[in-house]
C-alpha atoms as a PDB file:
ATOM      1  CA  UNK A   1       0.000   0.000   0.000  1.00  0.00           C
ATOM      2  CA  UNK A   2       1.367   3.456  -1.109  1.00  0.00           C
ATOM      3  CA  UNK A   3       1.123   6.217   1.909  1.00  0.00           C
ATOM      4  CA  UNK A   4       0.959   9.482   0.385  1.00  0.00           C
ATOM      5  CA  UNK A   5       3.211  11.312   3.082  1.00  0.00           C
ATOM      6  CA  UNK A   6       6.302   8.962   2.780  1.00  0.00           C
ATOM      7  CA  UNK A   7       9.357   9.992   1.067  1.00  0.00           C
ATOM      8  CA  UNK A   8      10.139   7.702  -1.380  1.00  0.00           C
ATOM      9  CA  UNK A   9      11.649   4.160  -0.578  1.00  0.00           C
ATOM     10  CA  UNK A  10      13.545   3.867  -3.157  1.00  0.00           C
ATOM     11  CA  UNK A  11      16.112   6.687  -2.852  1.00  0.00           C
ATOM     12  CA  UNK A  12      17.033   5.531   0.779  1.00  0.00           C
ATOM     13  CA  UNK A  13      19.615   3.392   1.828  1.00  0.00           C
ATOM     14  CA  UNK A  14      19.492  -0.115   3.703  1.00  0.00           C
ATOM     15  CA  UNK A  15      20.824   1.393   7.077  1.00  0.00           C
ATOM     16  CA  UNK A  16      18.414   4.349   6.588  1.00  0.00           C
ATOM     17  CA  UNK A  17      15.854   2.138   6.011  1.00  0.00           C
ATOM     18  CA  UNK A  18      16.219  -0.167   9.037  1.00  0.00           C
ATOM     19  CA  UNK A  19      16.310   2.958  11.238  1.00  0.00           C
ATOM     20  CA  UNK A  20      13.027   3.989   9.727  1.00  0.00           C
ATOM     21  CA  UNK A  21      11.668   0.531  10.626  1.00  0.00           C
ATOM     22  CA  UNK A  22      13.075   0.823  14.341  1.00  0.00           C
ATOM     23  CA  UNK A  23      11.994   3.981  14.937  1.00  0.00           C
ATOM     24  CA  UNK A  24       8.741   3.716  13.796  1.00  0.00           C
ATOM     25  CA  UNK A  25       8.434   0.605  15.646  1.00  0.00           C
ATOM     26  CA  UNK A  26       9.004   2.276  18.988  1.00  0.00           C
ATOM     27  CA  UNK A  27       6.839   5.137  18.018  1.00  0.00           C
ATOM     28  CA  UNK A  28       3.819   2.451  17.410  1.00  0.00           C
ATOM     29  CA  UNK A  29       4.638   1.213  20.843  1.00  0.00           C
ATOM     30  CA  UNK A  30       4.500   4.584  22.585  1.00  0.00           C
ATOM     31  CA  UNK A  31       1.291   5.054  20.490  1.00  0.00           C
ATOM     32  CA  UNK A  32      -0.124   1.710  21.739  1.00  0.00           C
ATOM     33  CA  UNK A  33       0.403   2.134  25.411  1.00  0.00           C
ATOM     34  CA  UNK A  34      -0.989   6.014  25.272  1.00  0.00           C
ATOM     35  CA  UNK A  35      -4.561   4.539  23.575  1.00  0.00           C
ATOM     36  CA  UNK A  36      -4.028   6.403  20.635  1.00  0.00           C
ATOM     37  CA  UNK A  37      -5.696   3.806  17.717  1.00  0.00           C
ATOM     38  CA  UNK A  38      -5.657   6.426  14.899  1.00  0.00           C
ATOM     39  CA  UNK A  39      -2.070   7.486  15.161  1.00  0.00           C
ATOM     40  CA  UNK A  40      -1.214   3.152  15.828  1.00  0.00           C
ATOM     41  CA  UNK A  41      -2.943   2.806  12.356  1.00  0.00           C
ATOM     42  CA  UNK A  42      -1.152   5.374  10.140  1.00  0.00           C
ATOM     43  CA  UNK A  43       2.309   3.954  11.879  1.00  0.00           C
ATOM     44  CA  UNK A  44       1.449   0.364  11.212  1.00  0.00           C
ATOM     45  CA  UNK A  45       0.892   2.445   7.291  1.00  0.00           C
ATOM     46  CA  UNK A  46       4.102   3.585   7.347  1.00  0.00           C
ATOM     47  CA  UNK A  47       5.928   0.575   9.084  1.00  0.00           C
ATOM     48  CA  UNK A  48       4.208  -1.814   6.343  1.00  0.00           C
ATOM     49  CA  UNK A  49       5.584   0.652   3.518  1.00  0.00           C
ATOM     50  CA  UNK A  50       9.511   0.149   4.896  1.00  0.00           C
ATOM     51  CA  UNK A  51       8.686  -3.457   5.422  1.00  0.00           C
ATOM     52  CA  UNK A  52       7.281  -3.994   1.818  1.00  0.00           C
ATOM     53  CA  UNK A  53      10.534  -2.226   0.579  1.00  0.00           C
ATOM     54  CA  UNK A  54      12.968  -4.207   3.019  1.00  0.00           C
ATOM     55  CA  UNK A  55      11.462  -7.390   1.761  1.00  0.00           C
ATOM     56  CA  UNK A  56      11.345  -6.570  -2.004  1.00  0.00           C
ATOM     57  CA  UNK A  57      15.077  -5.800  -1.487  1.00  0.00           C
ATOM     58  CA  UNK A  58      15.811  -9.005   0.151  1.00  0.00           C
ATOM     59  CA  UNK A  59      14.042 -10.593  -2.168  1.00  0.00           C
ATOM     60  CA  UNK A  60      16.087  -8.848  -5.356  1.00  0.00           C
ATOM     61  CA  UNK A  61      19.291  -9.708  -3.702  1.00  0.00           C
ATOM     62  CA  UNK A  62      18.115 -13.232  -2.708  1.00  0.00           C
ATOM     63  CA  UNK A  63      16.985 -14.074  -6.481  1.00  0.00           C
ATOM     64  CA  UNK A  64      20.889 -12.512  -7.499  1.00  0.00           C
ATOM     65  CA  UNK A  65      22.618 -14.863  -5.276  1.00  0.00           C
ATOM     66  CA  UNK A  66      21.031 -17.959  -6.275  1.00  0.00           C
ATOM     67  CA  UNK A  67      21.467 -16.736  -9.850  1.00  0.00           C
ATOM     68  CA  UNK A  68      25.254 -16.533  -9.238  1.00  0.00           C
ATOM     69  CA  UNK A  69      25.609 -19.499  -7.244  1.00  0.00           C
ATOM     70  CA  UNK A  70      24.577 -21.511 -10.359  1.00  0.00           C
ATOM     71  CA  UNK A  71      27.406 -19.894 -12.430  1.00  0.00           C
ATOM     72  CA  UNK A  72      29.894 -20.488  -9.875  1.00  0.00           C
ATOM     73  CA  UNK A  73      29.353 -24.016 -10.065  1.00  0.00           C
ATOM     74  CA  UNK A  74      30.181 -24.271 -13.550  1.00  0.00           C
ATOM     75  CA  UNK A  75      34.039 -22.776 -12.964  1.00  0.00           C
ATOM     76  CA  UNK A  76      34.518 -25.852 -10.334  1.00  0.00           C
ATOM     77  CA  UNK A  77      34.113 -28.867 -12.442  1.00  0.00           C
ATOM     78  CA  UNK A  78      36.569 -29.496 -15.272  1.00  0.00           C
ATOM     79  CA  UNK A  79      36.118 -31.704 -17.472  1.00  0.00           C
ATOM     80  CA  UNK A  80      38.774 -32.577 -20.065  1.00  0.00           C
END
């Protein structure tokens, strides 16, 4: 889901990004423990957003590495 008030993923960097995530996630729990529902929904918004992006990174990088590991297996047998 898109939240219209987030900067844009993309552009920020892995550590930025976790920092978002852990931050947010103590924000949710200050909201939580006040009683505040409407601000705990628009940070579990936000939080998803960073999530979605963490995971579609992980996911890019995970389908890379297998990708590779394939090649690298063709280097190790010689047969002559």
């Amino acid at each position: 889901m898109f939240h219209p008030l987030l900067p844009n993923t993309n552009d920020l960097k892995d550590a930025d990004l976790e920092l978002k995530i852990a931050e947010l996630s103590k924000k949710y729990t200050i909201a939580a423990k006040s009683g505040n529902g409407g601000l705990c929904s628009q940070i579990l918004l936000a939080l998803g957003e960073y999530k979605a992006e963490q995971q579609r990174r992980f996911s890019s990088r995970n389908k890379v590495a297998v990708q590779n590991q394939d090649k690298d297996l063709d280097n190790l047998i010689n047969i002559n």
